[in-house]
C-alpha atoms as a PDB file:
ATOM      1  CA  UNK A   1     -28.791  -9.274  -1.843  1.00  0.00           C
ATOM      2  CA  UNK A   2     -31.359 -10.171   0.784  1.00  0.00           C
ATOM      3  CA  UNK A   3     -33.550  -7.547   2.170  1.00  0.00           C
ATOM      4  CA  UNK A   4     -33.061  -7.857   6.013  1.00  0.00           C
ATOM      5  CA  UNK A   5     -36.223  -8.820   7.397  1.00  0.00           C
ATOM      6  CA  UNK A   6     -35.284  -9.696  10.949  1.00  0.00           C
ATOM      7  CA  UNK A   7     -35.427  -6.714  13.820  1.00  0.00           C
ATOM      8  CA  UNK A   8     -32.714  -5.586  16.278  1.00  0.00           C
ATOM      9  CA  UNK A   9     -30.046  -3.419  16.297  1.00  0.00           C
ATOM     10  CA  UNK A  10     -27.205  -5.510  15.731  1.00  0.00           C
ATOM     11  CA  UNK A  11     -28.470  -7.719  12.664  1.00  0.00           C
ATOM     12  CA  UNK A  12     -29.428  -4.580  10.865  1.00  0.00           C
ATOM     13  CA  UNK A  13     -25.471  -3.683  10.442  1.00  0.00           C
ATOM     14  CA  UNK A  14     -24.756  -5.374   7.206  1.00  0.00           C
ATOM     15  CA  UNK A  15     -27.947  -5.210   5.824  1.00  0.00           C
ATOM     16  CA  UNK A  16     -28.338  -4.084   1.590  1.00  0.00           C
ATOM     17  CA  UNK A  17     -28.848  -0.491   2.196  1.00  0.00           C
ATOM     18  CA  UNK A  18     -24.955   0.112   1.081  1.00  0.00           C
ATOM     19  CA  UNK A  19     -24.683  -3.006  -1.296  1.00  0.00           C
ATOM     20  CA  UNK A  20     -25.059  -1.388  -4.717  1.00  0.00           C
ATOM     21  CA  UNK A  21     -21.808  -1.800  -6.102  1.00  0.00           C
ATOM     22  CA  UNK A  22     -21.583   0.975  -8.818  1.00  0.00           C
ATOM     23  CA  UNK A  23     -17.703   0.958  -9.085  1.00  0.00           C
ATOM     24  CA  UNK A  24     -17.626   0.764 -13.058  1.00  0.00           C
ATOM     25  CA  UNK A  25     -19.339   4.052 -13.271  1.00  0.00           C
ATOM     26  CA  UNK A  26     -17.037   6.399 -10.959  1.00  0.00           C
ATOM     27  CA  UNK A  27     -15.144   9.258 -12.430  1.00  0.00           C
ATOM     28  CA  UNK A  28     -11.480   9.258 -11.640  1.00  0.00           C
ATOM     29  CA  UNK A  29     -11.001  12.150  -9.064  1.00  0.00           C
ATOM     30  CA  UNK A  30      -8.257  14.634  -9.398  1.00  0.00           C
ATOM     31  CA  UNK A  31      -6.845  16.876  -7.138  1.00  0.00           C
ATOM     32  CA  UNK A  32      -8.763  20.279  -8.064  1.00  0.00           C
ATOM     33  CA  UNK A  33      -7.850  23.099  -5.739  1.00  0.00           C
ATOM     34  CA  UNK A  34      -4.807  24.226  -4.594  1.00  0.00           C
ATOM     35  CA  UNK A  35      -3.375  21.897  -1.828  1.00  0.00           C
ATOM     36  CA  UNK A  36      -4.845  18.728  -2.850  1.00  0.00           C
ATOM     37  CA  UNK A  37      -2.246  16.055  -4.130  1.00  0.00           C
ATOM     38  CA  UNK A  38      -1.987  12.772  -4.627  1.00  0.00           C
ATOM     39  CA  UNK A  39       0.002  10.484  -2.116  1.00  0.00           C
ATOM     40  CA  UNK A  40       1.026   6.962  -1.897  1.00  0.00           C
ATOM     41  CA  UNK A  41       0.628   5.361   1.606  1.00  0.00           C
ATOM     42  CA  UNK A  42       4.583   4.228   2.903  1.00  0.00           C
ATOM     43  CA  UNK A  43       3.480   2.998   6.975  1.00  0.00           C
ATOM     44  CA  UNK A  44       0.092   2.348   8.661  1.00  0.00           C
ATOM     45  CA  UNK A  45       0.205   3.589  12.265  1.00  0.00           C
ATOM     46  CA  UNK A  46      -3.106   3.015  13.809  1.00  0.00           C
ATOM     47  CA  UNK A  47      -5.301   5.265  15.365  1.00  0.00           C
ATOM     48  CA  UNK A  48      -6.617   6.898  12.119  1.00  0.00           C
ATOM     49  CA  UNK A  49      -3.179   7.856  11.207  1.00  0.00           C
ATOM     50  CA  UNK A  50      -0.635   6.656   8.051  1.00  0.00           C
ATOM     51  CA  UNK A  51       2.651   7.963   6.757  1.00  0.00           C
ATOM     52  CA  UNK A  52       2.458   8.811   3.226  1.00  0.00           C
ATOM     53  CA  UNK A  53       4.807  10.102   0.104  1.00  0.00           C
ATOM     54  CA  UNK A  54       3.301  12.584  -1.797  1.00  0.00           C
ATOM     55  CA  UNK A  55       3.769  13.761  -5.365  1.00  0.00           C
ATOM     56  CA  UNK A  56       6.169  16.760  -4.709  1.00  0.00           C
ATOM     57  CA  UNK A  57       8.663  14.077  -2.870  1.00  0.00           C
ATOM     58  CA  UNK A  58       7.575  15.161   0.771  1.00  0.00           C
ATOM     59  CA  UNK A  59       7.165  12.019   3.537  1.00  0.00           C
ATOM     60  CA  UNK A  60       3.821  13.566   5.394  1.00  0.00           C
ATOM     61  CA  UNK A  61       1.198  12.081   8.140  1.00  0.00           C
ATOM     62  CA  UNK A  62      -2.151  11.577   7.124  1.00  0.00           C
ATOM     63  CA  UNK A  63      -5.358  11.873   9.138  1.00  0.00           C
ATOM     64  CA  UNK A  64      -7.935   9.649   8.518  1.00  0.00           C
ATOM     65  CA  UNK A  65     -11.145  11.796   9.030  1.00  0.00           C
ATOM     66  CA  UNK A  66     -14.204  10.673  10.937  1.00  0.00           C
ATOM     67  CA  UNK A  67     -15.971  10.957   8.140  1.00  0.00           C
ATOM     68  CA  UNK A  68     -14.189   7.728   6.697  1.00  0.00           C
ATOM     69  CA  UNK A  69     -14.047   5.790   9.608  1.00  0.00           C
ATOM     70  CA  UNK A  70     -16.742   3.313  10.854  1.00  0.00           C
ATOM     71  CA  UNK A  71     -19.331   2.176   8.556  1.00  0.00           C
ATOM     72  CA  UNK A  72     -18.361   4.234   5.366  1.00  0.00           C
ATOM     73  CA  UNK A  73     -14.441   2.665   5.966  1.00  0.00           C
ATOM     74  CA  UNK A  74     -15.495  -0.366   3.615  1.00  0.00           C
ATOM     75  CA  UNK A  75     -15.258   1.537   0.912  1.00  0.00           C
ATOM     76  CA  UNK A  76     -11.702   3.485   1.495  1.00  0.00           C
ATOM     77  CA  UNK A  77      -9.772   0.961   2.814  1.00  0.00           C
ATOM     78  CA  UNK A  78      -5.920   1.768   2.880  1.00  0.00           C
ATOM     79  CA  UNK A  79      -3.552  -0.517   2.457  1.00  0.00           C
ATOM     80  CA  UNK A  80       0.557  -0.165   2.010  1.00  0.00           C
ATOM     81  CA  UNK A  81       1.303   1.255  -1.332  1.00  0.00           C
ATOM     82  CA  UNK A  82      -2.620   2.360  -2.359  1.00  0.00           C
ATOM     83  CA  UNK A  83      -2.922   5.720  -3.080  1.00  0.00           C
ATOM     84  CA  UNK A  84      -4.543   8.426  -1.904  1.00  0.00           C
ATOM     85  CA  UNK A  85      -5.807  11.801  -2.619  1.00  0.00           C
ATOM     86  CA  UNK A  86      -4.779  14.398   0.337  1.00  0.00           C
ATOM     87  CA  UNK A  87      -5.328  17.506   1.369  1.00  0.00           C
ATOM     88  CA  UNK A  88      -2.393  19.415   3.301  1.00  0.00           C
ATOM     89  CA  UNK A  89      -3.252  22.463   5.716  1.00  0.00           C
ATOM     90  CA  UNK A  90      -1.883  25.331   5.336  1.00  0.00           C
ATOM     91  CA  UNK A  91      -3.623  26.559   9.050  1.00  0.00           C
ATOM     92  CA  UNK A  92      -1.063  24.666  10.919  1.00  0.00           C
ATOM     93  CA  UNK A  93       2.195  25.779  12.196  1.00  0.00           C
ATOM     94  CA  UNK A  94       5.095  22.743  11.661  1.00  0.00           C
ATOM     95  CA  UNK A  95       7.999  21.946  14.620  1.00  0.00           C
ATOM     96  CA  UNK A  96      11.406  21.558  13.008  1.00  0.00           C
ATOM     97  CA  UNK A  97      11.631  17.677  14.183  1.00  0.00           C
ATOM     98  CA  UNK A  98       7.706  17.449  13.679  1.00  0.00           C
ATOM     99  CA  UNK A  99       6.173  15.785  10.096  1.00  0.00           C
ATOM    100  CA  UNK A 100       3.618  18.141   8.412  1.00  0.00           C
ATOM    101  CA  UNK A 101       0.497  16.741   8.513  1.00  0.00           C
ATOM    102  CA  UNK A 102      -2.364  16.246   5.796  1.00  0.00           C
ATOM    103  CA  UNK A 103      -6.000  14.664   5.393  1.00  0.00           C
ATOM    104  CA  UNK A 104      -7.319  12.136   3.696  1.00  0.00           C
ATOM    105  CA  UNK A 105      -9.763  13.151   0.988  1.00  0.00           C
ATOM    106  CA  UNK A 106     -10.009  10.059  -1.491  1.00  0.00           C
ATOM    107  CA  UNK A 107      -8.835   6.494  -1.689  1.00  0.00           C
ATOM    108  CA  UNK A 108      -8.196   5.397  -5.260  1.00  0.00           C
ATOM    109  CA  UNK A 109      -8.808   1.723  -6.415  1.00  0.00           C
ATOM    110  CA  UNK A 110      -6.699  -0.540  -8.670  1.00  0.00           C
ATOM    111  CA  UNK A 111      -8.325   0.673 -11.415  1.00  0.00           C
ATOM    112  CA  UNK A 112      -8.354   4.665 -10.786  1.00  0.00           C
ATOM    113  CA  UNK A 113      -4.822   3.596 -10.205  1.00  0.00           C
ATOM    114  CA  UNK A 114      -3.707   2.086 -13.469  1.00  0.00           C
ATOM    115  CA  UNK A 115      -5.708   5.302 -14.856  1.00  0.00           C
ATOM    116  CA  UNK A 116      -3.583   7.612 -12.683  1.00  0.00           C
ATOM    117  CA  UNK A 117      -0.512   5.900 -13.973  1.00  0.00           C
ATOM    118  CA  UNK A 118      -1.550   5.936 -17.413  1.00  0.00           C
ATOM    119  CA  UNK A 119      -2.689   9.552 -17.356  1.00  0.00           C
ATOM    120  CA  UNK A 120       0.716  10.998 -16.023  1.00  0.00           C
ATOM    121  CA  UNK A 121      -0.689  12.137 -13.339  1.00  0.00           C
ATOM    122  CA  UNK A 122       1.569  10.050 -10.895  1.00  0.00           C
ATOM    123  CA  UNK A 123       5.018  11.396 -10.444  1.00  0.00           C
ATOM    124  CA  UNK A 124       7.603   8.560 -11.451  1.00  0.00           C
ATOM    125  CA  UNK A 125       9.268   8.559  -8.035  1.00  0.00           C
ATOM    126  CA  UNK A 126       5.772   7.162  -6.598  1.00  0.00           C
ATOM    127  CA  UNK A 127       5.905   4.597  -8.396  1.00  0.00           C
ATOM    128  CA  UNK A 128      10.096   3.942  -7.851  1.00  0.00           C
ATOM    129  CA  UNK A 129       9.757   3.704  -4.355  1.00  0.00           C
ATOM    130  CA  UNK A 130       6.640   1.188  -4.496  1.00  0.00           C
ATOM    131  CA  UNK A 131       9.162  -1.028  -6.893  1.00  0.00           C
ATOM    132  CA  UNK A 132      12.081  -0.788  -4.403  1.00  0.00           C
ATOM    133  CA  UNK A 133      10.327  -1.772  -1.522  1.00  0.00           C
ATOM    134  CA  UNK A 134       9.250  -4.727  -3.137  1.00  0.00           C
ATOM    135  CA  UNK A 135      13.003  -5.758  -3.932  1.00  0.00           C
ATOM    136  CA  UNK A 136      14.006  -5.010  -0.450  1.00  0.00           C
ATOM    137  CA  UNK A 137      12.245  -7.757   0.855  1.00  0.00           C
ATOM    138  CA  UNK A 138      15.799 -10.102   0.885  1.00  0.00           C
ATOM    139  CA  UNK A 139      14.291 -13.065  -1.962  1.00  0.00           C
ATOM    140  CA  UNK A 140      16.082 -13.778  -5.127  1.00  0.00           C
ATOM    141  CA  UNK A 141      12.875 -14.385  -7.993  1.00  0.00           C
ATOM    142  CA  UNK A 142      13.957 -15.704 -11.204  1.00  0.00           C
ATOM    143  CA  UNK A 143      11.805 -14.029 -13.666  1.00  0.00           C
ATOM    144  CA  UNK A 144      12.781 -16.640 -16.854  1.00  0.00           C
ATOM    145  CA  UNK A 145      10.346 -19.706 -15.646  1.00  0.00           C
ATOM    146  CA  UNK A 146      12.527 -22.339 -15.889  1.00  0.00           C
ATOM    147  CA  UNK A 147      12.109 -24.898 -13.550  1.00  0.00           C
ATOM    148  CA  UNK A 148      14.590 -24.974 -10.736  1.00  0.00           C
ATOM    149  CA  UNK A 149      13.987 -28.615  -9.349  1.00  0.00           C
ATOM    150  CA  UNK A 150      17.182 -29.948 -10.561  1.00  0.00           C
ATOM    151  CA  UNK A 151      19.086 -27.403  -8.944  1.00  0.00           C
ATOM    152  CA  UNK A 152      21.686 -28.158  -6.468  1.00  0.00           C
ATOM    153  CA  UNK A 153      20.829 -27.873  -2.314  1.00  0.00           C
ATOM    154  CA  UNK A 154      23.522 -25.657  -2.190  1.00  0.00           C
ATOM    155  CA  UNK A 155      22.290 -22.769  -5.031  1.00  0.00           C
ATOM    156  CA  UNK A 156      18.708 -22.723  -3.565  1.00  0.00           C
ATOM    157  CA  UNK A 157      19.757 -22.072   0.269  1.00  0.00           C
ATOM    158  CA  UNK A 158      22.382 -19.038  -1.112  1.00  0.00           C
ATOM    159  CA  UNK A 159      21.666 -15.712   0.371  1.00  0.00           C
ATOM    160  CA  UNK A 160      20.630 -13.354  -2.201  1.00  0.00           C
ATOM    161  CA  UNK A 161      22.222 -10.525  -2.745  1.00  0.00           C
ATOM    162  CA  UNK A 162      20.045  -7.987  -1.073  1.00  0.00           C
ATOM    163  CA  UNK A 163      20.340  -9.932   2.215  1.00  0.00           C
ATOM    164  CA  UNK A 164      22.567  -9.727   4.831  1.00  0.00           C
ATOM    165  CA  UNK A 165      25.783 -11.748   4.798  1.00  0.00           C
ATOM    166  CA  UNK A 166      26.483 -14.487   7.512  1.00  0.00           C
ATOM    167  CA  UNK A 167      29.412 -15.323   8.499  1.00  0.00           C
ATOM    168  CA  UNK A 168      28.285 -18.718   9.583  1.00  0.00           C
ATOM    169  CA  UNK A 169      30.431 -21.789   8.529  1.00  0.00           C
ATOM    170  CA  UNK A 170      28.583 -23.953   6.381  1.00  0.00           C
ATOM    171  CA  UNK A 171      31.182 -27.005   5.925  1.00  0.00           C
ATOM    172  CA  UNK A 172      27.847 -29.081   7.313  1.00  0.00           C
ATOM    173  CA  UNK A 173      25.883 -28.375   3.860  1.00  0.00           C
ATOM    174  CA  UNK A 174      28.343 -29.664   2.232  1.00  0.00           C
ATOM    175  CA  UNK A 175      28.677 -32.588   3.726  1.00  0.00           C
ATOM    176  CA  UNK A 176      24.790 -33.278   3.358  1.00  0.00           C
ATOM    177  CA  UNK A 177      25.443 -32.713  -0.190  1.00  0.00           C
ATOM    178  CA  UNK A 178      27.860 -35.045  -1.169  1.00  0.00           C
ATOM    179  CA  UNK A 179      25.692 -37.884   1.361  1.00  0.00           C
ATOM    180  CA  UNK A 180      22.919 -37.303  -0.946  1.00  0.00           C
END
């Protein structure tokens, strides 16, 4: 990258002092003490805040730390369904309607990921959940790769079956149909 050779305060922002990409070097990080776990992020709130599911099943909020906010938030960017390595506190008293709350310690990428999958150290409900609310979404995908251009008006505009059902008349399809 360019050294930055121009003055000012603003055009000094991106300049190459944090460019070194050294990704294929990092160690995957594991939770080590007691109350770290690993998490998978379920909402994004705003405001520095996330809901997450953690390994032991339990839907938490997540505090994203100053510390990873700003300038160092290019490298821990969280997304829906990345995981996360949190740290819960045990200092804080919980309200019975109130979520227990937790900190963000370490965002994993796709690679630590496939690691943490591989390595068992993801809980298989983790990565359930991240399946389900992929199927949720209200699309029928054919998975077989056959072509579908010959298939009738009629098939391609049917609800699947996670959708909800209408109870629309559609006499006015078929009449389109059988014009074509």
């Amino acid at each position: 990258m360019v050294k930055n050779k121009k003055g000012g305060k603003r055009s000094k922002k991106l300049s190459s002092k944090g460019a070194k990409n050294n990704t294929h070097n990092v160690k995957l990080r594991l939770p080590r003490e007691e109350g770290e776990i690993i998490a998978r992020v379920t909402k994004t709130f705003g405001h520095g805040m996330l809901e997450v599911l953690c390994n032991d099943g339990v839907t938490r909020l997540c505090i994203i730390r100053k510390k990873f906010r700003g300038r160092n938030r290019r490298d821990n960017d969280t997304k829906l369904h990345s995981f996360l390595l949190v740290g819960l506190r045990a200092f804080e008293v919980v309200a019975a309607n109130k979520k227990q709350k937790c900190d963000l310690i370490y965002v994993y990428t796709n690679n630590q990921k496939i690691q943490l999958k591989q390595g068992g150290h993801i809980e298989a409900r983790l990565i359930q959940d991240e399946l389900k609310d992929d199927d949720q979404a209200g699309f029928k995908f054919v998975k077989d790769g056959t072509d579908n251009s010959h298939t009738p008006l009629a098939d391609i505009l049917e609800p699947s079956a996670n959708s909800p059902k209408d109870n629309t008349n559609n006499d006015w399809l078929a009449e389109i149909i059988d014009d074509i």
